[in-house]
PDB file of N, CA and C in Angstrom:
ATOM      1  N   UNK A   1      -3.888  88.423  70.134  1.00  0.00           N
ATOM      2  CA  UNK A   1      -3.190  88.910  71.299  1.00  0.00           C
ATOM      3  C   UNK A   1      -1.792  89.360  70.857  1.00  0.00           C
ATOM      4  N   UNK A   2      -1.123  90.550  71.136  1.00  0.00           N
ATOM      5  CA  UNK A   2      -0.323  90.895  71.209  1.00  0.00           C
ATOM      6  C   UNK A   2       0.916  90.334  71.482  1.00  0.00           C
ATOM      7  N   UNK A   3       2.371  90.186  71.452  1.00  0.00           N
ATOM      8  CA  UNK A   3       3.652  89.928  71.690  1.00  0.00           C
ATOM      9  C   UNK A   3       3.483  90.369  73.858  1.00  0.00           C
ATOM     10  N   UNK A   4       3.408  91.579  73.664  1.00  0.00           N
ATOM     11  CA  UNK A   4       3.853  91.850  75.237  1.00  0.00           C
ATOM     12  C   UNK A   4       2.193  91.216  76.393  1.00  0.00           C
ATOM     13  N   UNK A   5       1.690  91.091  75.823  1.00  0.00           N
ATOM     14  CA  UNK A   5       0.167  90.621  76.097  1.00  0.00           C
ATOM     15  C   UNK A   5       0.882  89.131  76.436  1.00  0.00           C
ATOM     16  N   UNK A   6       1.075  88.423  75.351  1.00  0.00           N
ATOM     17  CA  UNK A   6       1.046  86.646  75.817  1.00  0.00           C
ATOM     18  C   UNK A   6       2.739  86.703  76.320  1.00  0.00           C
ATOM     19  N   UNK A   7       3.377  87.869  76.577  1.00  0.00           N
ATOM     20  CA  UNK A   7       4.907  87.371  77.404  1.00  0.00           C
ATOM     21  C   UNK A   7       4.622  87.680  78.583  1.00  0.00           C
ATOM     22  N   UNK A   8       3.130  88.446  79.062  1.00  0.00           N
ATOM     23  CA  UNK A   8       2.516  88.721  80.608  1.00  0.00           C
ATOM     24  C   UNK A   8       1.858  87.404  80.733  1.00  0.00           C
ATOM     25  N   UNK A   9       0.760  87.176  79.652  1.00  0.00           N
ATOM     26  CA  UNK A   9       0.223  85.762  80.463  1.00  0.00           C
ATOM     27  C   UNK A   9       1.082  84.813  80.703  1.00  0.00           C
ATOM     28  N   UNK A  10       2.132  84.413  80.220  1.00  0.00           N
ATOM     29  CA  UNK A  10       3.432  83.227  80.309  1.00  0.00           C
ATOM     30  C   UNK A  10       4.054  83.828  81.207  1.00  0.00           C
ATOM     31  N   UNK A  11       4.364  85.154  81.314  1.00  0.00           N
ATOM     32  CA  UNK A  11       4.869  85.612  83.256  1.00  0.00           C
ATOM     33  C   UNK A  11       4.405  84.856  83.850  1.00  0.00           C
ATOM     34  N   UNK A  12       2.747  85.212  84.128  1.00  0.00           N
ATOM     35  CA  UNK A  12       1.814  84.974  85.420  1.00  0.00           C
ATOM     36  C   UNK A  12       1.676  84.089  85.473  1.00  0.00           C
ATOM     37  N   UNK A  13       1.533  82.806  84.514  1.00  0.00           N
ATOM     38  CA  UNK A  13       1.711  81.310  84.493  1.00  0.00           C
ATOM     39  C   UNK A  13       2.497  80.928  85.156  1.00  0.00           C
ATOM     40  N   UNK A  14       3.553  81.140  84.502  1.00  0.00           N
ATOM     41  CA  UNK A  14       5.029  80.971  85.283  1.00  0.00           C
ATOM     42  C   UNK A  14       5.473  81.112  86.497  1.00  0.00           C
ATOM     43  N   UNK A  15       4.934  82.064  87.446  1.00  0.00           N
ATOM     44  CA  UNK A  15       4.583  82.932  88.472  1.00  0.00           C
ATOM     45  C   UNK A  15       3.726  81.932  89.377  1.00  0.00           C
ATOM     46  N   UNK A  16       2.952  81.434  89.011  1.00  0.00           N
ATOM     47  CA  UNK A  16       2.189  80.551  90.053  1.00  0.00           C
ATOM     48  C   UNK A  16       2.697  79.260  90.068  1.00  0.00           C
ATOM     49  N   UNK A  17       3.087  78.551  88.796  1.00  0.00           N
ATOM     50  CA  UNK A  17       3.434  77.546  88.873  1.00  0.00           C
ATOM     51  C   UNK A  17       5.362  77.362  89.555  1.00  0.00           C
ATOM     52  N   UNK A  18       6.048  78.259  89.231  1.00  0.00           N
ATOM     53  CA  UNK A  18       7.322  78.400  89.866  1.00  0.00           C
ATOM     54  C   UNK A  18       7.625  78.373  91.671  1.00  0.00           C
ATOM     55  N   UNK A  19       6.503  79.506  92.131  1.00  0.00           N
ATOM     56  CA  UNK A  19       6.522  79.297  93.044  1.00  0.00           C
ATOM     57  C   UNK A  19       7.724  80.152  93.876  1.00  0.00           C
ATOM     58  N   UNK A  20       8.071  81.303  93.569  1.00  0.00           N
ATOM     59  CA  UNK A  20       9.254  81.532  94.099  1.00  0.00           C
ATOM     60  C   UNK A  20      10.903  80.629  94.141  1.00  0.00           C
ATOM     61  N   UNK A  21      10.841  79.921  93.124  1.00  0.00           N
ATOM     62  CA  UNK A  21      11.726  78.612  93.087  1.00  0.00           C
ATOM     63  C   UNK A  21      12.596  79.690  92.103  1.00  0.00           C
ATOM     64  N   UNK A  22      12.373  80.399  91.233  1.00  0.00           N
ATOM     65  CA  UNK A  22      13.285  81.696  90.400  1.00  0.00           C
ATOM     66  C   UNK A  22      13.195  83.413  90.682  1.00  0.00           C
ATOM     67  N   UNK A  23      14.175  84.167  89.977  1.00  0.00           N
ATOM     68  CA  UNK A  23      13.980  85.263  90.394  1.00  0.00           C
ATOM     69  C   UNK A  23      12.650  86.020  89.293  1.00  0.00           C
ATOM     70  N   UNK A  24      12.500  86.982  89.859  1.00  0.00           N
ATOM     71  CA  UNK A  24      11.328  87.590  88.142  1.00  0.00           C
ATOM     72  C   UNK A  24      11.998  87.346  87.104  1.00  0.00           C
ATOM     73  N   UNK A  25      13.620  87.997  87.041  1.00  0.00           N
ATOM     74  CA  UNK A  25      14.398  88.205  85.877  1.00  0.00           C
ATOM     75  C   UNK A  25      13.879  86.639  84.919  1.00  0.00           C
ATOM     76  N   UNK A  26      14.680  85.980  85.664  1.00  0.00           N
ATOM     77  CA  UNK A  26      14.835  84.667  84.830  1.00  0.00           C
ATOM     78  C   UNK A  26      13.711  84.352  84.882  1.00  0.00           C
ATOM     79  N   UNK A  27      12.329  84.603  85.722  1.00  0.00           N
ATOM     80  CA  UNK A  27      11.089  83.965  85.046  1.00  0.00           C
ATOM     81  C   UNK A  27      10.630  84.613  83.801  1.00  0.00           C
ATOM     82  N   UNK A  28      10.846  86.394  83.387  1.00  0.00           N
ATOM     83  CA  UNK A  28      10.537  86.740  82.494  1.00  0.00           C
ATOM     84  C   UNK A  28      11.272  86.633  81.694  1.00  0.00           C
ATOM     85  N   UNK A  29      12.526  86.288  81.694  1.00  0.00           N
ATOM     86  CA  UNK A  29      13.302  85.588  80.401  1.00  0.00           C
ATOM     87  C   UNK A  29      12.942  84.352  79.912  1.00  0.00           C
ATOM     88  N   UNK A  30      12.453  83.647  80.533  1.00  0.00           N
ATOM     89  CA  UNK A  30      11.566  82.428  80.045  1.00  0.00           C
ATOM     90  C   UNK A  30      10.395  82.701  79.334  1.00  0.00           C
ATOM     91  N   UNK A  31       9.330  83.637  80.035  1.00  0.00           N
ATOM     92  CA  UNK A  31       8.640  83.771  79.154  1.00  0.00           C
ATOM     93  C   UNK A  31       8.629  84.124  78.033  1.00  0.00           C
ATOM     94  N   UNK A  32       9.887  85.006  77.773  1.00  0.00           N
ATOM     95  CA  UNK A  32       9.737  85.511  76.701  1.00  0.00           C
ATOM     96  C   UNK A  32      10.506  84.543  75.059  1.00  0.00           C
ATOM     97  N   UNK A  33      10.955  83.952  76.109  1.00  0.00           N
ATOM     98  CA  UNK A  33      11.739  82.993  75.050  1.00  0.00           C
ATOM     99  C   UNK A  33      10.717  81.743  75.014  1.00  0.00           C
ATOM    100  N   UNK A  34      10.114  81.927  75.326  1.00  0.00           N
ATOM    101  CA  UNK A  34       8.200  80.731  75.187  1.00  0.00           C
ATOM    102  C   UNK A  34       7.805  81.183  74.188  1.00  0.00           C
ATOM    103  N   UNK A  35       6.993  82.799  74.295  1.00  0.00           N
ATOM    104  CA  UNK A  35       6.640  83.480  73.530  1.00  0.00           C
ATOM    105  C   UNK A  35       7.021  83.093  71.953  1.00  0.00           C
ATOM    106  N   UNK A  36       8.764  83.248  71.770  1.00  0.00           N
ATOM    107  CA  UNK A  36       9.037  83.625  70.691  1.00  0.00           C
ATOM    108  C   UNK A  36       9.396  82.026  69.867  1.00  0.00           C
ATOM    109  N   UNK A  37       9.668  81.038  70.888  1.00  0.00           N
ATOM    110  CA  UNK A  37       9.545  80.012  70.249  1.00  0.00           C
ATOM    111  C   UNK A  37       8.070  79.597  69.550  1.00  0.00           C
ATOM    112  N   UNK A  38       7.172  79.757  70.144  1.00  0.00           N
ATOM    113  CA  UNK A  38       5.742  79.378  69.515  1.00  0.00           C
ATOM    114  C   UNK A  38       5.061  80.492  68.831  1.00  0.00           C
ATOM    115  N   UNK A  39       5.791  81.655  69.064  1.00  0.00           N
ATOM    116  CA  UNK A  39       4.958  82.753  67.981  1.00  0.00           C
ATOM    117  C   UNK A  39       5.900  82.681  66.210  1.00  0.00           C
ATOM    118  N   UNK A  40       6.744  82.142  65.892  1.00  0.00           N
ATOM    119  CA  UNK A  40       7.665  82.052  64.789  1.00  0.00           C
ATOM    120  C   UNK A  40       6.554  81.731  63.686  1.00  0.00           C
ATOM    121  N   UNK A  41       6.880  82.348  62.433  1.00  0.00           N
ATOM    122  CA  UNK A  41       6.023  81.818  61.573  1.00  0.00           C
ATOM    123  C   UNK A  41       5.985  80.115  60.948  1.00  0.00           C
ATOM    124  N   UNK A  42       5.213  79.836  60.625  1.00  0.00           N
ATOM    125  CA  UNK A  42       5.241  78.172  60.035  1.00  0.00           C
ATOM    126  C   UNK A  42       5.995  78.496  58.930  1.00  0.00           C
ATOM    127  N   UNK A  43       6.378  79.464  57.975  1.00  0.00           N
ATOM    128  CA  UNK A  43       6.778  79.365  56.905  1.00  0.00           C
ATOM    129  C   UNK A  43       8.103  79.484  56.651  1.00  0.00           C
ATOM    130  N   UNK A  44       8.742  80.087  58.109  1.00  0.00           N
ATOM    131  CA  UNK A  44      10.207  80.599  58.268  1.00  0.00           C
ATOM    132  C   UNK A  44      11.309  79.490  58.073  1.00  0.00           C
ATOM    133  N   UNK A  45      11.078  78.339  58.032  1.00  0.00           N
ATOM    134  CA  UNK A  45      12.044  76.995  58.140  1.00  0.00           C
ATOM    135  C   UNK A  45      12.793  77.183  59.050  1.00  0.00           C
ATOM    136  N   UNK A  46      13.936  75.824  58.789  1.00  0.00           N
ATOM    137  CA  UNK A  46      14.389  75.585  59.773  1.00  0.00           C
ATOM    138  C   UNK A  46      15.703  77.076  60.292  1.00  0.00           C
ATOM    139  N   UNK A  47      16.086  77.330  60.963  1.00  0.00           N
ATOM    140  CA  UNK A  47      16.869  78.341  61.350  1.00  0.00           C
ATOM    141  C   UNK A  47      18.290  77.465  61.430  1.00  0.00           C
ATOM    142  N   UNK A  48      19.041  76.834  60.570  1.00  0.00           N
ATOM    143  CA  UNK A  48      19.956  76.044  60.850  1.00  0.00           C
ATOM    144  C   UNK A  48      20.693  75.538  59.386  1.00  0.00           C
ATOM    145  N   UNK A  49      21.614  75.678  59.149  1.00  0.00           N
ATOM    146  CA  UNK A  49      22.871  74.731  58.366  1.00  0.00           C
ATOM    147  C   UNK A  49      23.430  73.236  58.786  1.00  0.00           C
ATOM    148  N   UNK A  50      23.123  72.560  57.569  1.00  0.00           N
ATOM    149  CA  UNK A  50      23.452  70.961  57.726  1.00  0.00           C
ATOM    150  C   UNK A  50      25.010  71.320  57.400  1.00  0.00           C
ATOM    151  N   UNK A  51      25.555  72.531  56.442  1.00  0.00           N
ATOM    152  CA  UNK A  51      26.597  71.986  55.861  1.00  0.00           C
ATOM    153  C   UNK A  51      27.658  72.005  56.580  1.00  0.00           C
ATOM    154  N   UNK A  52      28.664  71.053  56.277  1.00  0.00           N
ATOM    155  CA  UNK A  52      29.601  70.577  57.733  1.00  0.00           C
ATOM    156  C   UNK A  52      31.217  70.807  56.208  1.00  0.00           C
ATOM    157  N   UNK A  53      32.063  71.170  57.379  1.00  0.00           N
ATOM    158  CA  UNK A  53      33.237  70.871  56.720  1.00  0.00           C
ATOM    159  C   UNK A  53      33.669  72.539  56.018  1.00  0.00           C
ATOM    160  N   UNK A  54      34.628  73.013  55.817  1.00  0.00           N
ATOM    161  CA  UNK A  54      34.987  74.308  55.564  1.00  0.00           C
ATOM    162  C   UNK A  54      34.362  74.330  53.699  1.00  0.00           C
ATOM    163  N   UNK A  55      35.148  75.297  53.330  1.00  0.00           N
ATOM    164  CA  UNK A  55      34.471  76.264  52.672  1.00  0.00           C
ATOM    165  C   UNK A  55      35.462  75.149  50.983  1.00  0.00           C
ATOM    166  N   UNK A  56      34.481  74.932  49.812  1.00  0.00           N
ATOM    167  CA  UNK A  56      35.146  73.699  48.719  1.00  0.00           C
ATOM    168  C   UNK A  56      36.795  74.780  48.362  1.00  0.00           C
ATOM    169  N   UNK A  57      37.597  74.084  47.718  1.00  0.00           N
ATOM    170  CA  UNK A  57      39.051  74.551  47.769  1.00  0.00           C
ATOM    171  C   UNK A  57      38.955  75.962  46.601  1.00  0.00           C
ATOM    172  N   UNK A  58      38.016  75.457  45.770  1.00  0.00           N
ATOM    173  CA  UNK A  58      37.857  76.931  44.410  1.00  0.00           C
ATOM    174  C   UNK A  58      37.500  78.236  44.790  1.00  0.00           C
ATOM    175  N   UNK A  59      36.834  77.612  46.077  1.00  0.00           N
ATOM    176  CA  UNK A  59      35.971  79.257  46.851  1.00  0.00           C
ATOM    177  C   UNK A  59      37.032  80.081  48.044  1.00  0.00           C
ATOM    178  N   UNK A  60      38.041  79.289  48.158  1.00  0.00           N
ATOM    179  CA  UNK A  60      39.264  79.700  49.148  1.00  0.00           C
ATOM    180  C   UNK A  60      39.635  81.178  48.803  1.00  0.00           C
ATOM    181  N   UNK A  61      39.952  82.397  49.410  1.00  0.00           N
ATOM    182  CA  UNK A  61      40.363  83.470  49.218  1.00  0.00           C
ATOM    183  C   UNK A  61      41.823  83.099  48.479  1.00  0.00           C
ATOM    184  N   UNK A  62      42.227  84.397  47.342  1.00  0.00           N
ATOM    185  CA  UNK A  62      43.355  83.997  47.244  1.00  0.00           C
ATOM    186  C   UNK A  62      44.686  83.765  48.483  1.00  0.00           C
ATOM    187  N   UNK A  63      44.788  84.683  49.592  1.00  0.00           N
ATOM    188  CA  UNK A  63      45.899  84.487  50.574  1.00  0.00           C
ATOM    189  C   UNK A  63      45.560  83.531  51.024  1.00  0.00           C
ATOM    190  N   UNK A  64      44.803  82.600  51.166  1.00  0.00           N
ATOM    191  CA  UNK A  64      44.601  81.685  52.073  1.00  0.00           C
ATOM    192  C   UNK A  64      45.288  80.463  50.954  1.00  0.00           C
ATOM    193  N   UNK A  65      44.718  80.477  49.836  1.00  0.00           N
ATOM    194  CA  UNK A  65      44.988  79.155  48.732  1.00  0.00           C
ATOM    195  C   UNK A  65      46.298  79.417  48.485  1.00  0.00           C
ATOM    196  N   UNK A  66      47.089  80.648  48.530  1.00  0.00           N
ATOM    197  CA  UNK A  66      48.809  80.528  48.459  1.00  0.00           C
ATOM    198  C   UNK A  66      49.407  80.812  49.340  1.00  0.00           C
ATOM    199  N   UNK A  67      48.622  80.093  50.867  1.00  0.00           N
ATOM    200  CA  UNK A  67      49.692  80.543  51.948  1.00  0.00           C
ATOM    201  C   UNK A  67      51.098  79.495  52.052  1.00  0.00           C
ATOM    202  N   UNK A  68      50.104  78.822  51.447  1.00  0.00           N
ATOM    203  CA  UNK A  68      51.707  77.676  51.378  1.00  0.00           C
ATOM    204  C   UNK A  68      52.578  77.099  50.167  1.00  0.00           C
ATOM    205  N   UNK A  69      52.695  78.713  49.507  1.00  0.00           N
ATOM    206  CA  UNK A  69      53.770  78.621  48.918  1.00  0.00           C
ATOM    207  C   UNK A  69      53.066  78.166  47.622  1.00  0.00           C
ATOM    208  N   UNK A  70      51.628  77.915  47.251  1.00  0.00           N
ATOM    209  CA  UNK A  70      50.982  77.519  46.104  1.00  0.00           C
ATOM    210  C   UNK A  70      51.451  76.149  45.653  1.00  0.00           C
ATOM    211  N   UNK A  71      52.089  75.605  46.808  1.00  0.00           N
ATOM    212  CA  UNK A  71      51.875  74.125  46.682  1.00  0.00           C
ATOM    213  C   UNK A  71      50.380  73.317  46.327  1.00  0.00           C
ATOM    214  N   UNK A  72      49.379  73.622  47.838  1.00  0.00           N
ATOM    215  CA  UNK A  72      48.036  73.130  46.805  1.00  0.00           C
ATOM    216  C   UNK A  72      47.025  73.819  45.731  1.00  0.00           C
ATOM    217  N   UNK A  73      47.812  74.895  45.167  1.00  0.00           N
ATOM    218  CA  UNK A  73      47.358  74.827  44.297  1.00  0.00           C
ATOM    219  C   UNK A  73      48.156  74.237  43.082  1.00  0.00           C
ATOM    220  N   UNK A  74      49.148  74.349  43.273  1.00  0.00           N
ATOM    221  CA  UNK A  74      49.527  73.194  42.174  1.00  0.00           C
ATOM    222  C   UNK A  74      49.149  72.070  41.808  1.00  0.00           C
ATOM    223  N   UNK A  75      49.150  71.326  43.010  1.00  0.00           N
ATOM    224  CA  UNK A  75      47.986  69.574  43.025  1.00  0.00           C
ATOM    225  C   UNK A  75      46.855  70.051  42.847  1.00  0.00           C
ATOM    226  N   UNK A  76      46.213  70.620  43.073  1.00  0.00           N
ATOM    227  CA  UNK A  76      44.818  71.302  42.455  1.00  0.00           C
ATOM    228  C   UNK A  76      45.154  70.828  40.924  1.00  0.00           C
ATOM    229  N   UNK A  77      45.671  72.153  40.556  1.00  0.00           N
ATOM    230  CA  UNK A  77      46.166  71.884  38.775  1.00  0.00           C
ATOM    231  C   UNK A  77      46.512  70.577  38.611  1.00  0.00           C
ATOM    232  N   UNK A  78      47.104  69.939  38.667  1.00  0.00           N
ATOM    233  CA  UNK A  78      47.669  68.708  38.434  1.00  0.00           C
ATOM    234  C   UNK A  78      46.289  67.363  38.300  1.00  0.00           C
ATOM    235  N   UNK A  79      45.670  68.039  39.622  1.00  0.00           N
ATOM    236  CA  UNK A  79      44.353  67.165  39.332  1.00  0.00           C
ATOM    237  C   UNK A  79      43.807  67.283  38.269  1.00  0.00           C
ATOM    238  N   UNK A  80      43.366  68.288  38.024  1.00  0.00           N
ATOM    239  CA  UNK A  80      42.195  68.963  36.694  1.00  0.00           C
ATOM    240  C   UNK A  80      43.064  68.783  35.184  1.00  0.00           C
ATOM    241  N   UNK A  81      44.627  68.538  35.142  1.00  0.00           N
ATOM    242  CA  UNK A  81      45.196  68.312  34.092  1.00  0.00           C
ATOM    243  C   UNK A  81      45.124  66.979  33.803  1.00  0.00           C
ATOM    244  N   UNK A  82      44.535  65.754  35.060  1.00  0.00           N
ATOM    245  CA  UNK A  82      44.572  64.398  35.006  1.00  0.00           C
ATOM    246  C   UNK A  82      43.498  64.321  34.371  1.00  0.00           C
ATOM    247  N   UNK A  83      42.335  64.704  34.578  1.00  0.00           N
ATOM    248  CA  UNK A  83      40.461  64.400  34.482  1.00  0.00           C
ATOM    249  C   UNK A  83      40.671  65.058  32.766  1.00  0.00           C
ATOM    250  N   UNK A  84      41.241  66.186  32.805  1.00  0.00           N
ATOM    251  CA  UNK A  84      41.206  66.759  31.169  1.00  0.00           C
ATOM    252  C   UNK A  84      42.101  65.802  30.169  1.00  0.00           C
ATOM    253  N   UNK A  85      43.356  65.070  30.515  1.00  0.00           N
ATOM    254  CA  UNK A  85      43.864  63.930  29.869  1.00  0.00           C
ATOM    255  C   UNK A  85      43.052  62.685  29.593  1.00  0.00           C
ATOM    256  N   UNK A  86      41.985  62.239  30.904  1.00  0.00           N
ATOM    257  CA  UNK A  86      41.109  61.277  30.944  1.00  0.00           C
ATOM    258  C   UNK A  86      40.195  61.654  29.855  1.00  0.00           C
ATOM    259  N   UNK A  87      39.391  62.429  29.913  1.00  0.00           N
ATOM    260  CA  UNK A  87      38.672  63.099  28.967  1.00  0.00           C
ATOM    261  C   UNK A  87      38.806  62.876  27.775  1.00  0.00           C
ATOM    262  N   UNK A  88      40.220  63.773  27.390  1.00  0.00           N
ATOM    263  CA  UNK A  88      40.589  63.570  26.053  1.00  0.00           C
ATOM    264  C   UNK A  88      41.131  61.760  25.458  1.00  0.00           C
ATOM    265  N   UNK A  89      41.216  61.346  26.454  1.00  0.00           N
ATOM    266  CA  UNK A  89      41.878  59.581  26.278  1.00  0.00           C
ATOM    267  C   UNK A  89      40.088  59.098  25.752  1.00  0.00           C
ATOM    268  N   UNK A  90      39.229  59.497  26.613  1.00  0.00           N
ATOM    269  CA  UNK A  90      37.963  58.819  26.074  1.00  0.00           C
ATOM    270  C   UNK A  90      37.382  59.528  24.662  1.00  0.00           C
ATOM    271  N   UNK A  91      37.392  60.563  24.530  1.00  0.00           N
ATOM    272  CA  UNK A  91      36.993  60.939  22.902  1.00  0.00           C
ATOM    273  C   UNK A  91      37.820  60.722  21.989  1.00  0.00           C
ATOM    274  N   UNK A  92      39.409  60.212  22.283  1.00  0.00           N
ATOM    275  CA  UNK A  92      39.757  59.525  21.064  1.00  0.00           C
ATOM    276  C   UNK A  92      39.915  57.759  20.903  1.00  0.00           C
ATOM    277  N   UNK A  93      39.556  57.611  22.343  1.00  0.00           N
ATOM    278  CA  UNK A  93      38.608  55.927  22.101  1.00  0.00           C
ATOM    279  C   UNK A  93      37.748  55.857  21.282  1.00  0.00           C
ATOM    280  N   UNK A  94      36.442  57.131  21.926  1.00  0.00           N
ATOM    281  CA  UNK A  94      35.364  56.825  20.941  1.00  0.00           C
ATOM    282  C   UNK A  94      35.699  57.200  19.339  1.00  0.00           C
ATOM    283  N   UNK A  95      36.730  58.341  18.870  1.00  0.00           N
ATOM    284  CA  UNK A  95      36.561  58.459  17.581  1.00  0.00           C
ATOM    285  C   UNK A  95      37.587  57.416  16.693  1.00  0.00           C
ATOM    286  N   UNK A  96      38.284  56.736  17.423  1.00  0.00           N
ATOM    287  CA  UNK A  96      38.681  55.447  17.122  1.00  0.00           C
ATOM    288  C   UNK A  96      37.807  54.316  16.721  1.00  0.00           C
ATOM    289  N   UNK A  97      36.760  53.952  17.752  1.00  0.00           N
ATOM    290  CA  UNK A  97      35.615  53.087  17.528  1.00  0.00           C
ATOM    291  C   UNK A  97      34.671  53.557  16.110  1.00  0.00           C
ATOM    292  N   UNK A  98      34.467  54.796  16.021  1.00  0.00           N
ATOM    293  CA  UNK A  98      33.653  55.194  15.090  1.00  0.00           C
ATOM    294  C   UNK A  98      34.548  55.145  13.851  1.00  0.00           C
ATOM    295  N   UNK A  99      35.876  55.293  13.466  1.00  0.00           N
ATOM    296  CA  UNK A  99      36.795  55.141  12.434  1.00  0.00           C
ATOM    297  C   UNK A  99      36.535  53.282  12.050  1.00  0.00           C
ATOM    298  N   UNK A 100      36.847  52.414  13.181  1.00  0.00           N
ATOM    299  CA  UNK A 100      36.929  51.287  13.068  1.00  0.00           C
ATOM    300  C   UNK A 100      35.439  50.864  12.454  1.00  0.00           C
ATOM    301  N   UNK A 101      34.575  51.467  13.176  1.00  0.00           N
ATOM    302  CA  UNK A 101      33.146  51.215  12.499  1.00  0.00           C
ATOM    303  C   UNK A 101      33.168  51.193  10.950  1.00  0.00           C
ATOM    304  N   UNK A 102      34.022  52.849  10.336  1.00  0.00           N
ATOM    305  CA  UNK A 102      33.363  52.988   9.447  1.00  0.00           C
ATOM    306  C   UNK A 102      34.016  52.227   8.352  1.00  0.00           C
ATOM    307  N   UNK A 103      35.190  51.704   8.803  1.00  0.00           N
ATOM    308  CA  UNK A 103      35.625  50.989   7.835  1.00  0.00           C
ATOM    309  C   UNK A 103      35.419  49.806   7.519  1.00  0.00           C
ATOM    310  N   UNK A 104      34.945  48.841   8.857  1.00  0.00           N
ATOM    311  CA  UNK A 104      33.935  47.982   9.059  1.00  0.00           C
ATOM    312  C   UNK A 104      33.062  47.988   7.397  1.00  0.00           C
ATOM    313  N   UNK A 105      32.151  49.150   7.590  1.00  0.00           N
ATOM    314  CA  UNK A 105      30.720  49.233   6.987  1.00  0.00           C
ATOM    315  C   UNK A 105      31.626  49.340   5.462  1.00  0.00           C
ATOM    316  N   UNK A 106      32.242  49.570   5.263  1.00  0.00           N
ATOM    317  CA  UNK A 106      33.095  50.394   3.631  1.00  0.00           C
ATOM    318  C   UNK A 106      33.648  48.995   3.088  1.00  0.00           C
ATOM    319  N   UNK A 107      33.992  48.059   4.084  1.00  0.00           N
ATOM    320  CA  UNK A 107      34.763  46.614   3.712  1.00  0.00           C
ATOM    321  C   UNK A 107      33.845  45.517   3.113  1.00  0.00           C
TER     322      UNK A 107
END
């Protein structure tokens, strides 16, 4: 059956069971929004975004990330200069440990 075929039978449904309780308009706006809810494909998913919260700070346009004066982007930087100090603090732990090892094994 056709699209305009099953938005007539969901009219005429609608139509007897309403009862004059709506106008046509809004009964055939119902139907048709019947129609299109149950004619959607199964494969289309959901029509909707979970993701909540604006847009991550790296993806910010530039005018927007220096509207204030490139203050946060400075703490930005400042962050990423902390994690790259951390970083470098742990690979010369480990090549410390591996020095201490090897002299360990040489003694």
């Amino acid at each position: 059956m056709t699209r305009p075929q099953l938005v007539r039978e969901v009219y005429f449904e609608l139509c007897r069971s309403m009862a004059g309780s709506a106008s046509p308009r809004e009964i055939l706006e119902s139907a048709s929004a019947l129609v299109e809810l149950f004619t959607q494909p199964e494969d289309s998913g959901p029509q909707f975004n979970l993701r909540t919260g604006g847009l991550p700070f790296d993806q910010w346009a530039l005018d927007a990330a220096f509207a204030d004066g490139g203050w946060r982007v400075m703490g930005h930087e400042t962050h990423l200069q902390e994690e790259l100090l951390d970083e470098e603090d742990h690979e010369r732990w480990i090549h410390n440990g591996m020095a201490r090892l090897a002299r360990e094994m040489n003694a």
